[in-house]
Protein backbone atom coordinates (compact mmCIF):
# COMPACT_ATOMS: atom_id res chain seq x y z
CA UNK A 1 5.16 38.71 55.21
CA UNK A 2 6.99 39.57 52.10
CA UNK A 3 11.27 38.89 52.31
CA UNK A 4 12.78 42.56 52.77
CA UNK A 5 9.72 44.42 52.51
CA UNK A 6 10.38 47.93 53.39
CA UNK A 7 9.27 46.78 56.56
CA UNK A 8 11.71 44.51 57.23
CA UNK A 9 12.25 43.89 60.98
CA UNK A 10 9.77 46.33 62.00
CA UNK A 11 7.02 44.54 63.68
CA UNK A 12 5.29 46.98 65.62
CA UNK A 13 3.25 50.15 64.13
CA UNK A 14 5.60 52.16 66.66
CA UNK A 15 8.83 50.43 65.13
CA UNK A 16 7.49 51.56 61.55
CA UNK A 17 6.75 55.33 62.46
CA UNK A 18 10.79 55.48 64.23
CA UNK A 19 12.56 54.12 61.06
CA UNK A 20 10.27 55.50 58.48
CA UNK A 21 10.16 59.22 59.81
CA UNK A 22 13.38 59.63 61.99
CA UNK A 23 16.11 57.24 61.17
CA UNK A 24 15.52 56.09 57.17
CA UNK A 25 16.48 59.35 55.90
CA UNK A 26 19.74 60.51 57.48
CA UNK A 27 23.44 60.57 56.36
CA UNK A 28 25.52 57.61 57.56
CA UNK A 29 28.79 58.66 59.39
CA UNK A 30 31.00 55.15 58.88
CA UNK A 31 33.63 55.99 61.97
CA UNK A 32 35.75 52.88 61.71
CA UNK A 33 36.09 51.13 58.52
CA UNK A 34 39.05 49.60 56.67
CA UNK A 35 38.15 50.88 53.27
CA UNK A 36 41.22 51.99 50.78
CA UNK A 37 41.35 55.44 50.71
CA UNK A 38 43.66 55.23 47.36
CA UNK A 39 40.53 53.61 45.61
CA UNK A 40 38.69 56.54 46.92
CA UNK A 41 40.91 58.80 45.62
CA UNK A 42 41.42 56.78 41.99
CA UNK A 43 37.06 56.63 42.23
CA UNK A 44 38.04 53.14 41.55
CA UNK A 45 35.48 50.79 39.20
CA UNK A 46 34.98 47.23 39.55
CA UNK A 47 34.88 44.64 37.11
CA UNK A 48 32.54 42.59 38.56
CA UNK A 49 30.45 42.13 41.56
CA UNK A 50 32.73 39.17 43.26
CA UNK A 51 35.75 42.46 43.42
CA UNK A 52 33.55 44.46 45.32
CA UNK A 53 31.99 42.23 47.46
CA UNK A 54 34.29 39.02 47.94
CA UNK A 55 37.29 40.64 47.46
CA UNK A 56 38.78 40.90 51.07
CA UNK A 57 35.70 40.12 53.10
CA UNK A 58 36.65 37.31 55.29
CA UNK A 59 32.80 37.12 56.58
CA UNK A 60 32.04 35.77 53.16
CA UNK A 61 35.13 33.59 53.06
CA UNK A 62 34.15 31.46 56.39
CA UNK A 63 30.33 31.03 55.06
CA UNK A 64 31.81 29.75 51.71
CA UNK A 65 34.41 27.13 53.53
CA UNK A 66 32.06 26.05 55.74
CA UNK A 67 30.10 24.85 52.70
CA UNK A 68 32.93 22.66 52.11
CA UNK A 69 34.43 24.79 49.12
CA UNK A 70 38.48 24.55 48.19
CA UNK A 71 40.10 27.06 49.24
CA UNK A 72 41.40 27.78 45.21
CA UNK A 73 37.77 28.71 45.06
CA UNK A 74 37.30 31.08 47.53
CA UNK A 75 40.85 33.36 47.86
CA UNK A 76 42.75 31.13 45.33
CA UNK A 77 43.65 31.28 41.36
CA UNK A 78 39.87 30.36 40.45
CA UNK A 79 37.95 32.97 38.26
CA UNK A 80 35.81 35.36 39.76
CA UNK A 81 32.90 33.78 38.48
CA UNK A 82 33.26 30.51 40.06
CA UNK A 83 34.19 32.52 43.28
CA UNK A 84 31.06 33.97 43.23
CA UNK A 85 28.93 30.90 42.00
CA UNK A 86 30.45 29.15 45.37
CA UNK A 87 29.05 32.08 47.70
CA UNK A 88 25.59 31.73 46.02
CA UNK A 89 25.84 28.25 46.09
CA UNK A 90 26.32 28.80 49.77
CA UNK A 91 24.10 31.56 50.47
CA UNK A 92 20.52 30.17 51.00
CA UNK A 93 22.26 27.97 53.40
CA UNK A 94 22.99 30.78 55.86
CA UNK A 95 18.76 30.84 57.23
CA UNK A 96 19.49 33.63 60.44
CA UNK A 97 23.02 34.79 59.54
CA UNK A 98 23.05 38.43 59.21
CA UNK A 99 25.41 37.63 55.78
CA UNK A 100 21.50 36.89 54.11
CA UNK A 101 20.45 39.98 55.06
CA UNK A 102 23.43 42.03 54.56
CA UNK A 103 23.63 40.60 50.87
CA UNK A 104 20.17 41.01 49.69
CA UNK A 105 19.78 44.47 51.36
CA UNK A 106 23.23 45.49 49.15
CA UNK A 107 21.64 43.85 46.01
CA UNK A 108 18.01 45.27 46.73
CA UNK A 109 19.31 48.99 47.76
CA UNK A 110 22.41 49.36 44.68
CA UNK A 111 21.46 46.98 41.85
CA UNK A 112 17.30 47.51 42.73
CA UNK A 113 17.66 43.01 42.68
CA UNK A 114 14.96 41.28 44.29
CA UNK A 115 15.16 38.13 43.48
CA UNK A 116 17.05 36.11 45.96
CA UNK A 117 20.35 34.82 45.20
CA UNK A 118 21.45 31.31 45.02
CA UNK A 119 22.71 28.43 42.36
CA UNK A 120 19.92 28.98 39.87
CA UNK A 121 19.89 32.51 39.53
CA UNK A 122 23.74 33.70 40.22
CA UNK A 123 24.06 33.77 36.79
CA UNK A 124 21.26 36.22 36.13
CA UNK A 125 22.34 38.31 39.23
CA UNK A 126 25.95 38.53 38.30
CA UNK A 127 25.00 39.89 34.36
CA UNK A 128 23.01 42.59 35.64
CA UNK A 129 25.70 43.72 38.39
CA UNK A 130 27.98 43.67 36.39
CA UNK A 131 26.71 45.82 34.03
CA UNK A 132 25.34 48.36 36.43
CA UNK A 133 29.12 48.17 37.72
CA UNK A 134 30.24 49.81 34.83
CA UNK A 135 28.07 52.76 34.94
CA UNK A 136 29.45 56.49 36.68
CA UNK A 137 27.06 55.94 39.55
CA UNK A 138 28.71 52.59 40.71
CA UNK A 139 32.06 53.75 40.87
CA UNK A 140 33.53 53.85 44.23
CA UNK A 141 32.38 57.97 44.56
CA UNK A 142 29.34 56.89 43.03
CA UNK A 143 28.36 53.82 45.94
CA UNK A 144 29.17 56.05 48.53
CA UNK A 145 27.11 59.10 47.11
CA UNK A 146 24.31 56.98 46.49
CA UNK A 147 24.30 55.62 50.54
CA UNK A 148 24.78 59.11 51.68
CA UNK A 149 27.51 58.78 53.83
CA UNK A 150 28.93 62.06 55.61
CA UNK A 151 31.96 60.90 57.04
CA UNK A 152 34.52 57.82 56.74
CA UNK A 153 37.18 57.24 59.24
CA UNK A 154 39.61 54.74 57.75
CA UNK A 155 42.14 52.67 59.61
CA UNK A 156 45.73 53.61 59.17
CA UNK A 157 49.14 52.50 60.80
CA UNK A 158 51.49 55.74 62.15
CA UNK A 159 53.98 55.01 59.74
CA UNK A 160 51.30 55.55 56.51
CA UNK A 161 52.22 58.73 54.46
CA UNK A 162 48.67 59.43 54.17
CA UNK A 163 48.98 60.17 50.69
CA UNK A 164 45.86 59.60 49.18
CA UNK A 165 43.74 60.92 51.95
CA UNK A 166 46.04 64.42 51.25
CA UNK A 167 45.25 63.64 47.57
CA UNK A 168 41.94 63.55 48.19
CA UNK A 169 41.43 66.31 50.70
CA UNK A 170 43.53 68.66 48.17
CA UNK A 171 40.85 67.75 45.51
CA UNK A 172 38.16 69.07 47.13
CA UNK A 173 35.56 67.35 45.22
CA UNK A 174 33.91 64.98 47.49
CA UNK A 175 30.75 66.23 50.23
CA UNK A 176 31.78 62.63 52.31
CA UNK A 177 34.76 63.47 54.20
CA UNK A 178 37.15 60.88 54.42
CA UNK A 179 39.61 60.81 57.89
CA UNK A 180 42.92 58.90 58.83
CA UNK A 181 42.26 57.24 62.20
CA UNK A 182 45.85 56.46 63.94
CA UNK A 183 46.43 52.52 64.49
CA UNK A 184 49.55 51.77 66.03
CA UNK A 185 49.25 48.09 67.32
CA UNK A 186 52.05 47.17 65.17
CA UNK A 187 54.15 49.37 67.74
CA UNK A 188 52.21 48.81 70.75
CA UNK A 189 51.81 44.98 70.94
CA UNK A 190 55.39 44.76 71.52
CA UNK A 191 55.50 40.89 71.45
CA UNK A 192 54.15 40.17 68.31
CA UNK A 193 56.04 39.27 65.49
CA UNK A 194 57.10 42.51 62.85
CA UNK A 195 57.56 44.89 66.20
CA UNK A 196 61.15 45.58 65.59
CA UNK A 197 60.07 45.89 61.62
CA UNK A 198 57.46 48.23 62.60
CA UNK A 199 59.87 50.41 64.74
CA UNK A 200 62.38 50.81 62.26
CA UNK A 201 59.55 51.47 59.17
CA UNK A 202 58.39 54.40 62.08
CA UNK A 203 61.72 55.67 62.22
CA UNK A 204 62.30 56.47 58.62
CA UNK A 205 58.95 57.79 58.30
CA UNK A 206 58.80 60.06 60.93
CA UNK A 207 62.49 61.40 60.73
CA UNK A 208 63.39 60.07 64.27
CA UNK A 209 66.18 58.09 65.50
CA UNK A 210 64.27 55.22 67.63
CA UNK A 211 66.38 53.86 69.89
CA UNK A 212 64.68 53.85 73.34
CA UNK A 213 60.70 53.49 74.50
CA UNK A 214 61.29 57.01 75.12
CA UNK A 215 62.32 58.00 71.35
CA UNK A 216 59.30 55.75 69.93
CA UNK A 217 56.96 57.25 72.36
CA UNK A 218 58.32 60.73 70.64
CA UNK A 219 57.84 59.19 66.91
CA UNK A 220 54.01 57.61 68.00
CA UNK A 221 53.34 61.48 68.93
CA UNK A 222 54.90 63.50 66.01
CA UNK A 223 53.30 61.10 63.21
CA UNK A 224 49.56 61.65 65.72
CA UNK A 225 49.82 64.99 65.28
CA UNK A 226 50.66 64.91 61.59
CA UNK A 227 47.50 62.50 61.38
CA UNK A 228 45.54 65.11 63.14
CA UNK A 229 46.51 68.17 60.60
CA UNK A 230 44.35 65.84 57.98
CA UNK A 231 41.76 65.75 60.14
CA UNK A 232 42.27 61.98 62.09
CA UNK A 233 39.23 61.86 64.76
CA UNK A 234 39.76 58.66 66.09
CA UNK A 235 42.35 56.24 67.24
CA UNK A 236 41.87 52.29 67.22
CA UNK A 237 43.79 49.62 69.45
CA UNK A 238 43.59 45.57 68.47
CA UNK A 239 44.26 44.16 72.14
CA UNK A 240 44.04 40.63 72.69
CA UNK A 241 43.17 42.04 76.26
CA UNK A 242 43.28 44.72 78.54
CA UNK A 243 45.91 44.59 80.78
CA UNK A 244 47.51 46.85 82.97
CA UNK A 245 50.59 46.80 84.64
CA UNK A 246 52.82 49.48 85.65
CA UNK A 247 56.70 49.27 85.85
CA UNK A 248 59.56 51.52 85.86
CA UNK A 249 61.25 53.33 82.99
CA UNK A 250 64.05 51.15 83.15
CA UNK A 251 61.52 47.87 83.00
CA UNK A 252 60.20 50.23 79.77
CA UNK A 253 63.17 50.29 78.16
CA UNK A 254 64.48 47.05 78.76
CA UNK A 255 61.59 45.13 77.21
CA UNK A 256 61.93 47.35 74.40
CA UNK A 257 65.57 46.60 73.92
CA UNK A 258 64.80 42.81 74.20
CA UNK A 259 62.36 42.80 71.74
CA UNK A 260 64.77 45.06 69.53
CA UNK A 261 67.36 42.13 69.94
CA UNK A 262 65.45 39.58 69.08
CA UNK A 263 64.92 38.42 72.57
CA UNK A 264 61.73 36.78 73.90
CA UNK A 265 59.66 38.78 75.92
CA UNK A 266 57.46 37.31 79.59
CA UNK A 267 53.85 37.99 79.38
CA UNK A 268 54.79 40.57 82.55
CA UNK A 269 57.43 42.07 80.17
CA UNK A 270 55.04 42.82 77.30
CA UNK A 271 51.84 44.01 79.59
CA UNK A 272 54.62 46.79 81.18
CA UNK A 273 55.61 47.74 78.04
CA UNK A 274 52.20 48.08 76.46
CA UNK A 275 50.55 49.46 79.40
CA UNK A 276 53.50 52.42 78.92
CA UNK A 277 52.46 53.18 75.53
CA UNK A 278 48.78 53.10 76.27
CA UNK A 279 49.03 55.78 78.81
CA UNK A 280 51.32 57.40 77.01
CA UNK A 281 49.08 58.02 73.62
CA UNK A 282 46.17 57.91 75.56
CA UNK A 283 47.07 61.67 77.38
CA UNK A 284 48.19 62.73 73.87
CA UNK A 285 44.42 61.84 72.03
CA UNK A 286 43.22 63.47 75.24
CA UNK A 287 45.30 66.32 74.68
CA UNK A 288 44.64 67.02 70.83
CA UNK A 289 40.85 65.44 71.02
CA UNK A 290 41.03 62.01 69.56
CA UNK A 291 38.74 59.66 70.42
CA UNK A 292 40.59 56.34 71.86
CA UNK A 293 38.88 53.44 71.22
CA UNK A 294 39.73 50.05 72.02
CA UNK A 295 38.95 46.59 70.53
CA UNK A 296 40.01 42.95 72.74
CA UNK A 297 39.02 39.62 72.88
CA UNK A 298 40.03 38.03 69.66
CA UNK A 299 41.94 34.62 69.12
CA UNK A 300 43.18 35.39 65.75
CA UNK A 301 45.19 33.50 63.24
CA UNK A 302 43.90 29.94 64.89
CA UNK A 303 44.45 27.43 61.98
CA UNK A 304 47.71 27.37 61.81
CA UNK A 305 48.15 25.61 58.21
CA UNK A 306 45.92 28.08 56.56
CA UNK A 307 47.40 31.34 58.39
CA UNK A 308 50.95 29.94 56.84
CA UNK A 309 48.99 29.56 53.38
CA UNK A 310 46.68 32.87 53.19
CA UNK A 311 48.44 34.84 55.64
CA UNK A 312 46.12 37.19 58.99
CA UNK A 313 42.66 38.83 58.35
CA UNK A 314 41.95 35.75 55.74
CA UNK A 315 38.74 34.18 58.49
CA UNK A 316 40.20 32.04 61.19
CA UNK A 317 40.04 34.34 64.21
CA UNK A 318 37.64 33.12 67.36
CA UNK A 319 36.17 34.66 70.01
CA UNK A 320 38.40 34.89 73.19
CA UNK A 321 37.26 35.20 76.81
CA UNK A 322 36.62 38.59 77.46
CA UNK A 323 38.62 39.10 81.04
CA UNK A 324 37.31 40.55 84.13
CA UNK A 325 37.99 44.16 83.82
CA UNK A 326 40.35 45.14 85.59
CA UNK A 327 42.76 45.86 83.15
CA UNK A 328 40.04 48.11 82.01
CA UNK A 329 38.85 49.65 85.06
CA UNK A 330 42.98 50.34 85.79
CA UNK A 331 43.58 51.59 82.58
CA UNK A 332 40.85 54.30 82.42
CA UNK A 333 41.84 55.11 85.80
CA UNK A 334 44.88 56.30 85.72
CA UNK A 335 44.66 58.60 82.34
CA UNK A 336 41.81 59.85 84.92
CA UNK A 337 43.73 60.82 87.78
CA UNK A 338 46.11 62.16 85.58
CA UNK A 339 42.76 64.30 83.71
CA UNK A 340 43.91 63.10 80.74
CA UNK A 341 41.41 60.44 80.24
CA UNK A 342 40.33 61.23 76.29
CA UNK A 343 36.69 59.98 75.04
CA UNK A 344 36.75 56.35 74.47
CA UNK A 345 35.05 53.67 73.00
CA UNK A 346 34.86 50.26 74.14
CA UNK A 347 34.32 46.72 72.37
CA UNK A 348 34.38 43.38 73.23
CA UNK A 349 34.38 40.54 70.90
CA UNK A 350 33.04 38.19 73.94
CA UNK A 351 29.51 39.31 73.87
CA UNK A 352 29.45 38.01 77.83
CA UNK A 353 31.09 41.85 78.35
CA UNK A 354 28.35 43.91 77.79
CA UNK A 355 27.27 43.83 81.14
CA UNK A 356 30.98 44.47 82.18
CA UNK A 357 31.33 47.05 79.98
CA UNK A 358 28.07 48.71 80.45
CA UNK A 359 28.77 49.53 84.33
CA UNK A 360 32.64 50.44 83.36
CA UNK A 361 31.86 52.92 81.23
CA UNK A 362 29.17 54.40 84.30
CA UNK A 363 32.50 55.08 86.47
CA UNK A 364 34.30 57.05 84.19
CA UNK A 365 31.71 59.46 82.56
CA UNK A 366 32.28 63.54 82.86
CA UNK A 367 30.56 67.22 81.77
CA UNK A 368 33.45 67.24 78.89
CA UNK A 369 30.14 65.97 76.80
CA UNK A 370 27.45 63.28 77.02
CA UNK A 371 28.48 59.60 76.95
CA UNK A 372 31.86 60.64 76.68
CA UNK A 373 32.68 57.13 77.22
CA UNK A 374 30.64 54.76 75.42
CA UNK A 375 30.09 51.17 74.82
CA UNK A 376 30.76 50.52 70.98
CA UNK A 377 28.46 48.83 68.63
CA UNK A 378 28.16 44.82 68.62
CA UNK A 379 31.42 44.39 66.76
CA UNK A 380 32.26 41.41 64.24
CA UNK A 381 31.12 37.96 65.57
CA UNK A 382 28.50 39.79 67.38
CA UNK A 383 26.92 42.20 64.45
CA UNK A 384 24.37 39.98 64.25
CA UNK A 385 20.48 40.84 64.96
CA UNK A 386 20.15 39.07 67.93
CA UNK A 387 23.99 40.63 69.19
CA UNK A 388 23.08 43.94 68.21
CA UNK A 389 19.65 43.60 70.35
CA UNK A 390 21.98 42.08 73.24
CA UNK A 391 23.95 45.43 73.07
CA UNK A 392 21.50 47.47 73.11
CA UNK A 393 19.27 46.03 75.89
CA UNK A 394 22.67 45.94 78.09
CA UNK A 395 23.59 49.48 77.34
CA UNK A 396 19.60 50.67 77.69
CA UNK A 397 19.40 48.53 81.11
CA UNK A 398 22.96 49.67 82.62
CA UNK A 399 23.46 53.64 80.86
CA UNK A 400 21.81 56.15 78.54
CA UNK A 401 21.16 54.81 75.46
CA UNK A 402 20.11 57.57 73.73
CA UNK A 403 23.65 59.15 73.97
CA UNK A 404 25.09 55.95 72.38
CA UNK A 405 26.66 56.96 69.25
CA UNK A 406 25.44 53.75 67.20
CA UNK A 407 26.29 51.97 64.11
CA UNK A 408 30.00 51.48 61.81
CA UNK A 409 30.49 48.86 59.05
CA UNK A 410 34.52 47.75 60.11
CA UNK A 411 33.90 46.83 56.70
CA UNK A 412 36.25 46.70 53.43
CA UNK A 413 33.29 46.97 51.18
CA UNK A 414 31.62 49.58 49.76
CA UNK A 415 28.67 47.99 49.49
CA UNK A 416 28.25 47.47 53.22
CA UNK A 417 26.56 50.66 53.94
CA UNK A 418 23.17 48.78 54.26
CA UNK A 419 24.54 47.40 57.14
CA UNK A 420 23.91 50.91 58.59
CA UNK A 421 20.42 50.52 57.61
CA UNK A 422 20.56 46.63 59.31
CA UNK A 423 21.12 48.36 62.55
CA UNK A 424 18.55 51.33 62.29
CA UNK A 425 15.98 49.10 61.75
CA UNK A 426 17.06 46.75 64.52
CA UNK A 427 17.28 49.82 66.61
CA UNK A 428 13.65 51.03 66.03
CA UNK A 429 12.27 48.02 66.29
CA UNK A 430 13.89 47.33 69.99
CA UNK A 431 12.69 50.97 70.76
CA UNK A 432 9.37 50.05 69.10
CA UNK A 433 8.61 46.87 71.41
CA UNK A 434 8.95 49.15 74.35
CA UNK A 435 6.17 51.66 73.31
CA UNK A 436 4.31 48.83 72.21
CA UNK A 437 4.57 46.57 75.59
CA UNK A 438 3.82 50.40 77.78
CA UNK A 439 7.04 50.44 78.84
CA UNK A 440 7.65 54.22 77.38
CA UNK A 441 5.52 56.33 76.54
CA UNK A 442 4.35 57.28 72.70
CA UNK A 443 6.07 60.30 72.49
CA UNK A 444 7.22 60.93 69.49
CA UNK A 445 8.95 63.53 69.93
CA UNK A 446 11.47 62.13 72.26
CA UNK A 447 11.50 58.95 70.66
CA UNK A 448 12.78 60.78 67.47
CA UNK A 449 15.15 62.42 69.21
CA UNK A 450 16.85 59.77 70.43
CA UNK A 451 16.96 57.79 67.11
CA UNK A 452 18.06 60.55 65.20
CA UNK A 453 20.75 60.95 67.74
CA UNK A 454 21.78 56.75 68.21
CA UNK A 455 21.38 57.20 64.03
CA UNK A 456 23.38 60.52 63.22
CA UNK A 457 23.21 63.06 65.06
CA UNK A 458 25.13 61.56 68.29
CA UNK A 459 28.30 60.45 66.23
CA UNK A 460 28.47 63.40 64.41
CA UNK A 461 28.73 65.86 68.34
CA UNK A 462 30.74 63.16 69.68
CA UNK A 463 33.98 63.16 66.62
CA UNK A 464 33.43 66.99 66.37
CA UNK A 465 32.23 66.99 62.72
């Protein structure tokens, strides 16, 4: 069979019929993403094709270092040319990582390249990007006109002004609408370092003198509503687990002063505190309809020598053990007895959770709407084909998969929209083996249902759009 053929993945005459009548053709609605809204707004154009597709993406990074590459080559004072002669150097290397895939979909699908990259023809590739690059359609408008895309929920801390995203909802030129989502780990993870930096940033911004729990608790709220007058839809909490531990107002207050002082915090100190705050914001996203969703199980910033050099988010995070839920189970719990429980999405980075996950979310569903909890899309380490069927076949065994609202990019690219497409096609062809084994029946008309729904249609109900 032919590389990418536009029936890549799809092995079965029933996995063809899903993706090529029901899923190819729909918008893309990119709900978590870490995209720059300002180069949205500036409809930003790149130089080349290494600043819009090595600039930032620490997936690249790790498959260039592991081909034994200086760092100066990679994030360092090299040109962008050699930066990007190293990744295609690396590239054909990478047999069954999704990064093959994800690459040659983005050069087939934008620059209409073929021909796969690696030493010998990088130089060939990179000319003809390059010049497409500077034409109207490959601005940063232009990419994500040309993959459709409906909806983009960036990722933004509670003290951003949100400037360009009212610049750019003021200008009221772009169909795509693009949405603040409200991270406030900075203020929440109370033992990590910058939390007293981050308090005092939140203060100025939001006009608030902060100086109890109680008064940031006030600030978090005031700057989540002024995220939800531009339209925020989502929240998003980086947890290196769920924990949950309930303590007093006075235990509240006097972690935060300790970590205000400088002092060090216990682990029991920081899980009261953060467990405070999560129940806290998690009644107001009930209350004003913001989706909660909630990321654990990283190990980030492992190598030491390299986080002192590059700084976080530069590629040494790991997988960490997942946990047993009952942090989870507890924490969903209690913003249920209180009905304040808002829709949330889950995601584990330890792909041993989706079984966990799967019969957590079953305990805490309601009529408010279908899936209202759900059981987020194989995220990072686990985006991979084989971790995306994993996800699925956990979530179709244990829950409704046809309510599951699907596919995001948690990308910084704007090229990654094909990984949208990655995921469809992964998507029918799981469905597709089923018909194909007897194991549901060939009815089409169901079957499109649900992968216009997993696709589109089930995102779009689910963030109100």
């Amino acid at each position: 069979m032919k590389f990418l053929s536009e029936d890549f993945l799809l092995h079965t005459p029933a996995a063809r019929k899903l993706y090529h009548d029901y899923a190819e053709g729909l918008p893309i609605i990119d709900y978590h993403c870490h995209i720059s809204p300002k180069e949205v707004f500036e409809d930003r154009k790149f130089d080349n094709i290494s600043q819009v597709w090595l600039g930032g993406d620490h997936y690249k990074w790790r498959i260039i270092r592991t081909n034994g590459v200086p760092e100066e080559e990679i994030t360092g004072s090299a040109s962008d040319r050699v930066k990007f002669q190293r990744f295609a150097e690396a590239l054909p290397l990478a047999i069954g990582n999704p990064m093959y895939h994800w690459t040659h979909l983005e050069l087939k699908r934008f620059f209409g390249i073929e021909t796969p990259l690696n030493a010998d023809s990088a130089e060939e590739i990179w000319t003809e990007c390059n010049r497409l690059l500077q034409t109207p359609d490959f601005s940063v408008r232009g990419l994500i006109r040309r993959s459709d895309v409906a909806m983009i929920g960036t990722t933004d801390d509670p003290a951003d002004s949100l400037e360009w995203h009212k610049k750019i909802a003021d200008e009221n030129k772009m169909e795509t609408r693009v949405l603040p989502s409200f991270r406030p780990d900075k203020t929440v993870n109370i033992e990590k370092p910058g939390f007293k930096e981050a308090v005092e940033n939140l203060s100025k911004v939001a006009g608030i003198a902060i100086g109890s729990a109680k008064d940031l608790k006030k600030a978090l709220t005031a700057r989540l509503e002024f995220f939800c007058s531009l339209g925020c839809k989502a929240s998003d909490h980086g947890l290196d687990a769920v924990s949950f531990c309930k303590g007093s107002e006075a235990e509240v207050e006097e972690a935060f002063g300790k970590a205000m002082t400088g002092k060090p915090l216990t682990a029991r100190e920081a899980d009261i505190f953060r467990t405070d705050m999560l129940l806290h914001l998690g009644k107001d996203y009930a209350r004003l309809g913001v989706v909660m969703q909630l990321h654990y199980g990283c190990l980030r910033n492992n190598n030491t020598k390299k986080f002192q050099l590059l700084g976080p988010d530069t590629g040494f995070d790991t997988i960490a053990g997942g946990g047993d839920g009952k942090g989870l189970n507890a924490l969903l719990n209690a913003l249920e007895m209180e009905d304040a429980l808002p829709k949330t999405i889950i995601y584990s980075l330890d792909p041993k959770d989706n079984q966990l996950i799967d019969t957590i979310i079953g305990a805490f569903q309601s009529t408010e709407c279908p899936g209202k909890i759900q059981h987020g899309s194989a995220w990072w380490f686990n985006d991979t084909k084989s971790g995306m069927e994993e996800q699925l076949r956990s979530l179709a065994n244990l829950s409704l998969l046809g309510n599951f609202v699907g596919m995001l990019t948690d990308s910084r690219s704007f090229l990654s929209y094909t990984r949208h497409e990655y995921f469809r096609r992964i998507l029918c062809s799981f469905l597709g083996d089923l018909v194909d084994k007897g194991e549901y029946p060939e009815d089409y008309k169901t079957l499109g249902k649900i992968v216009e729904g997993i696709s589109y249609y089930n995102a779009k109900r689910y963030f109100e759009l």
